[in-house]
Protein backbone atom coordinates (compact mmCIF):
# COMPACT_ATOMS: atom_id res chain seq x y z
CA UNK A 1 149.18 -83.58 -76.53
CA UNK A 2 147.27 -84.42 -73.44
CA UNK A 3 144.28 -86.45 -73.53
CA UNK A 4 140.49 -84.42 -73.07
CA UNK A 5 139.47 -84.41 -69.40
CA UNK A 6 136.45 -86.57 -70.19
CA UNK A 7 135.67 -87.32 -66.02
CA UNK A 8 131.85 -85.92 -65.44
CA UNK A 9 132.10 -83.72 -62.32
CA UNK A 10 129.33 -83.85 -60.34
CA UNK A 11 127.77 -80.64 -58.31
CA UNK A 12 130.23 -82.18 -54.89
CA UNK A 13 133.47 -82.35 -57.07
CA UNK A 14 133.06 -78.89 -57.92
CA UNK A 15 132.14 -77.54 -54.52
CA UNK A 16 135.29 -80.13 -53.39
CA UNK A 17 137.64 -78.16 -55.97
CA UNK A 18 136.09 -74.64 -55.32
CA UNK A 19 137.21 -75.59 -51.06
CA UNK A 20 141.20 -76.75 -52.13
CA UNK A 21 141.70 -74.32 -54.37
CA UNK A 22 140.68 -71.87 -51.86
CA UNK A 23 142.73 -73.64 -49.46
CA UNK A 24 145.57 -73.24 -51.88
CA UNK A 25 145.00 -69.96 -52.43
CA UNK A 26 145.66 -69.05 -48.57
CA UNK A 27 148.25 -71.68 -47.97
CA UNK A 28 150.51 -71.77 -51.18
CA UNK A 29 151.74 -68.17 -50.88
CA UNK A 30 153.26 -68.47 -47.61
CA UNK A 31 155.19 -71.86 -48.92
CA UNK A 32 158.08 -72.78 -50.05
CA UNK A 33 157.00 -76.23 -51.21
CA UNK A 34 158.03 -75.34 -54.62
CA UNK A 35 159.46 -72.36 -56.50
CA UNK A 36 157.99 -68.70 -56.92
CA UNK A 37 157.06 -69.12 -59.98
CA UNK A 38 155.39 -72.16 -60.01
CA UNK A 39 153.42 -70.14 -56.88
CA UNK A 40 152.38 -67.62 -59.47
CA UNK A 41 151.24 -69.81 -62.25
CA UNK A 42 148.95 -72.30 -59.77
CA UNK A 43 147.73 -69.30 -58.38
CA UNK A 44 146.40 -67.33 -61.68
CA UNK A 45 145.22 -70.87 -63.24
CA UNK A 46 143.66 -71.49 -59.70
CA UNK A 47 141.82 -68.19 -59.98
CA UNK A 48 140.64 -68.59 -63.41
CA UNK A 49 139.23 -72.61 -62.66
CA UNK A 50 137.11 -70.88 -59.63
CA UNK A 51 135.67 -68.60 -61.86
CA UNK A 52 134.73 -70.94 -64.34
CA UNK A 53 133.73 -73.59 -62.13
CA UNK A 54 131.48 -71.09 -59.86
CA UNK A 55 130.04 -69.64 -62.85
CA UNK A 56 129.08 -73.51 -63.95
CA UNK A 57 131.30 -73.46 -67.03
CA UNK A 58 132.95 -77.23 -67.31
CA UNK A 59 135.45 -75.78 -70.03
CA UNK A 60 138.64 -76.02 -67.59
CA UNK A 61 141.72 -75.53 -69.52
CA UNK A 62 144.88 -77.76 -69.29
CA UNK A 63 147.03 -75.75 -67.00
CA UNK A 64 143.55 -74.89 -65.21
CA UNK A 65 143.24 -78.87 -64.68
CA UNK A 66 147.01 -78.52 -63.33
CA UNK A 67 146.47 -75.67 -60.90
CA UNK A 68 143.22 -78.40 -59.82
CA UNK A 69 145.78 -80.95 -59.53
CA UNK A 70 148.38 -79.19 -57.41
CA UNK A 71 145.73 -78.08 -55.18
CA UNK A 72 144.21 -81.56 -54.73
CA UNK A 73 147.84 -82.71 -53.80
CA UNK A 74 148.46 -79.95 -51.63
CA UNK A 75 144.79 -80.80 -49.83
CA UNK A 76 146.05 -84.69 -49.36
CA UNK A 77 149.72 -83.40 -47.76
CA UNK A 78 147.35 -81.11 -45.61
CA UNK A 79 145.21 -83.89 -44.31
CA UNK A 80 148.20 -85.97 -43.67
CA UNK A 81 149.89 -83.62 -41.84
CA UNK A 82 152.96 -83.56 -44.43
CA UNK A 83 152.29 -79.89 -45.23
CA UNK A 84 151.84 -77.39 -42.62
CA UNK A 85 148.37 -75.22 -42.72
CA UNK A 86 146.21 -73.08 -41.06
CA UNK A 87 143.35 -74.95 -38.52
CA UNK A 88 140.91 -73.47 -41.06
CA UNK A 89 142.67 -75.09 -44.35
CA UNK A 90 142.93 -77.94 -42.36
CA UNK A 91 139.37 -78.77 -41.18
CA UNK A 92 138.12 -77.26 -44.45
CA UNK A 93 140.11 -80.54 -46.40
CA UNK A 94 139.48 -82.78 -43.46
CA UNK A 95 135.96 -82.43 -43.99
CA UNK A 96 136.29 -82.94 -47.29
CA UNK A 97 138.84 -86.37 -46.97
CA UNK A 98 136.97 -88.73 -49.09
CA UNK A 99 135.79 -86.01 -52.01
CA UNK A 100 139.44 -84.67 -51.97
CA UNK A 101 140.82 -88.81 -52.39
CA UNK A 102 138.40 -89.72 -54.93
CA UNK A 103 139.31 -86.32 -57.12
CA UNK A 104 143.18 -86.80 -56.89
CA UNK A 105 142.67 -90.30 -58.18
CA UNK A 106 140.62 -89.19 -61.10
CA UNK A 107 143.48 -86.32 -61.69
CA UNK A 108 146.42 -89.11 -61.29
CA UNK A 109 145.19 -91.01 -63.52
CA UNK A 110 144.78 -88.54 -66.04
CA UNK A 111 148.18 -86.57 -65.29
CA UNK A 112 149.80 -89.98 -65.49
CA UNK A 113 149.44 -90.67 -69.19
């Protein structure tokens, strides 16, 4: 059993998680980073951790912390240029660089145990 996600987000992390899961939510269908069904399940989790998040609920499920992950991942290979995007994805996690870092260090460290 995974540890509880005990990081305190602040009102920037969730606006910074609200942008790349948006950003997933455009880019990730048209992908074929990874399988169709993984596509599926990070999009419905994805969906469900915006609602909670915009509604200021902090209850985020596991696979709701995974679909955060994967789109926090998928924001990085954007600003890199290892994963192709739209301009709009890309200046969206761009402007977001150092939010976008910080989180997927947070979310490394706690996917890594």
């Amino acid at each position: 059993m995974r540890k509880p996600f005990t990081y305190s987000l602040s009102d920037n992390d969730v606006l910074t998680i609200i942008s790349v899961l948006t950003v997933m939510v455009n880019e990730l269908p048209d992908s074929d980073l990874v399988s169709p069904e993984i596509i599926s399940q990070a999009l419905y989790y994805s969906d469900q951790a915006l609602e909670t998040l915009s509604n200021g609920g902090n209850q985020i499920s596991n696979n709701q912390l995974s679909a955060i992950h994967m789109a926090l991942q998928l924001a990085d290979g954007i600003i890199s240029g290892q994963v192709p995007a739209s301009n709009d994805s890309i200046e969206l996690c761009k402007n977001s660089l150092f939010s976008i870092r910080k989180l997927l260090s947070v979310f490394d460290k706690y996917f890594s145990d």
